[in-house]
C-alpha atoms as a PDB file:
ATOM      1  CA  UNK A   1       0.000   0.000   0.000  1.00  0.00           C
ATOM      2  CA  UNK A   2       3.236   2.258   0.896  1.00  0.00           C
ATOM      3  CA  UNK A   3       4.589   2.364  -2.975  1.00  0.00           C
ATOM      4  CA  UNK A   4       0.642   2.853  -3.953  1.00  0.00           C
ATOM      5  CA  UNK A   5       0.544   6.105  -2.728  1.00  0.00           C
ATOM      6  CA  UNK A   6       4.028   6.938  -3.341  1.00  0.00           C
ATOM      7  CA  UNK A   7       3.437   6.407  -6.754  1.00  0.00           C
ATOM      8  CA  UNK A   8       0.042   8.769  -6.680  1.00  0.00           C
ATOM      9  CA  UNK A   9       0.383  10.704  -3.826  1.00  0.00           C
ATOM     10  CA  UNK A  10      -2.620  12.461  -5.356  1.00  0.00           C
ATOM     11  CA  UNK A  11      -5.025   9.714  -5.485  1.00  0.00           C
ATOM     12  CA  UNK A  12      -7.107   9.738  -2.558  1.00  0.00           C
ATOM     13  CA  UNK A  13      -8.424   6.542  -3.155  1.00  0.00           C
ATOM     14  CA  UNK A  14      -4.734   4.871  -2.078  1.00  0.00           C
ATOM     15  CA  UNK A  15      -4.820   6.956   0.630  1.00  0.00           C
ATOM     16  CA  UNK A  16      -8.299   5.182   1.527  1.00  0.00           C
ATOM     17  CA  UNK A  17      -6.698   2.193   0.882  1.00  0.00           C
ATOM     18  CA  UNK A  18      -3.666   2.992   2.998  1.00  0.00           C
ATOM     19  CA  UNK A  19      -5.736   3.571   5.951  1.00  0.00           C
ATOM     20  CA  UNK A  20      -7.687  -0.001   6.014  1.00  0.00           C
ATOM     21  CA  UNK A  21      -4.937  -1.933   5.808  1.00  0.00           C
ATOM     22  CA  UNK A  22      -3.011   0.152   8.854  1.00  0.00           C
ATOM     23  CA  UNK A  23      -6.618  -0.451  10.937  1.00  0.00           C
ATOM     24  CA  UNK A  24      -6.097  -4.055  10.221  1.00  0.00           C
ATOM     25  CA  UNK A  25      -3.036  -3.977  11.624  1.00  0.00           C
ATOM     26  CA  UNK A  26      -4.073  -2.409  14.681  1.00  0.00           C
ATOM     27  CA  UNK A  27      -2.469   1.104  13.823  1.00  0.00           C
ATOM     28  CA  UNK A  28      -5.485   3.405  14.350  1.00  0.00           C
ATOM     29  CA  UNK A  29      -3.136   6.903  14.474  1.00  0.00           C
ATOM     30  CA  UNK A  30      -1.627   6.033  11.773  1.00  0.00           C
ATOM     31  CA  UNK A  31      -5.179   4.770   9.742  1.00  0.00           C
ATOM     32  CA  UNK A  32      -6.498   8.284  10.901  1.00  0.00           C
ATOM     33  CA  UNK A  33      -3.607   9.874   9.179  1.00  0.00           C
ATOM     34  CA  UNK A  34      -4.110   8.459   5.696  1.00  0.00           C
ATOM     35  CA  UNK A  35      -7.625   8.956   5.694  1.00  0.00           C
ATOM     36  CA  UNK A  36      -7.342  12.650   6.752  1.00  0.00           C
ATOM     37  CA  UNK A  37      -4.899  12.960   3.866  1.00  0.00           C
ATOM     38  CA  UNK A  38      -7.767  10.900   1.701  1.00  0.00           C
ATOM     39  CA  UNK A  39      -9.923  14.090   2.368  1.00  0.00           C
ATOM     40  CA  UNK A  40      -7.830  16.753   2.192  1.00  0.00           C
ATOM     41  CA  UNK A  41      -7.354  15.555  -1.553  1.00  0.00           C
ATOM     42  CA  UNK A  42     -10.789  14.759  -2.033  1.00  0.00           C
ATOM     43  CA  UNK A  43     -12.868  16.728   0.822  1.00  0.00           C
ATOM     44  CA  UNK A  44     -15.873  14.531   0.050  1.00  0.00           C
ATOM     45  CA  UNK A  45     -14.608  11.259  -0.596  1.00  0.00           C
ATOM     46  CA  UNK A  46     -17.926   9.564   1.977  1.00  0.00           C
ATOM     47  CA  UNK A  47     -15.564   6.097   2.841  1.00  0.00           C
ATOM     48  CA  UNK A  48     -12.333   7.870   3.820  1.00  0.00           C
ATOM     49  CA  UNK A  49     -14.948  10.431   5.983  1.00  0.00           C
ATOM     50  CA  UNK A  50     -16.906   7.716   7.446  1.00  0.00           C
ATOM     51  CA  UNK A  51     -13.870   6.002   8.401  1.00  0.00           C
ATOM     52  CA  UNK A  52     -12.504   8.937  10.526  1.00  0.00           C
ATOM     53  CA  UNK A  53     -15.576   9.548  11.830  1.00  0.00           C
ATOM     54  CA  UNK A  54     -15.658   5.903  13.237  1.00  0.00           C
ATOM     55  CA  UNK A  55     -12.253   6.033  14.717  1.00  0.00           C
ATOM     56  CA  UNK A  56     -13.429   8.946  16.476  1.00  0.00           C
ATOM     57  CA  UNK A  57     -16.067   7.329  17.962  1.00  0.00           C
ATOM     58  CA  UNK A  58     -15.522   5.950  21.877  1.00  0.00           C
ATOM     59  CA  UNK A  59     -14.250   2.804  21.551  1.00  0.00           C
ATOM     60  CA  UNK A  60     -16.672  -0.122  22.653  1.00  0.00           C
ATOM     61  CA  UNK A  61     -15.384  -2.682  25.683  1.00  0.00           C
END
């Protein structure tokens, strides 16, 4: 996913992309910061915003 978006820094949708697979891996800051750079390409790309949006949510127990 790395050489994705270094490749197309530009494309949100790697950025997207970026950010699932780091949530997979347990690495919600750094999930948060791909999708943040998702929408500051694309300020209405809905699944990178809907993804930050449920990070921020409280986790449950």
């Amino acid at each position: 996913m790395e050489m994705v978006v270094r490749m197309d820094p530009g494309d949100p949708d790697a950025w997207n992309n970026l950010g699932i697979a780091r949530i997979r891996q347990k690495k919600r800051k750094e999930a948060r910061g791909a999708w943040q750079k998702a929408i500051e390409i694309d300020p209405g790309n809905e699944m990178a915003l809907d993804a930050l949006a449920k990070t921020k949510s409280p986790r449950r127990p």
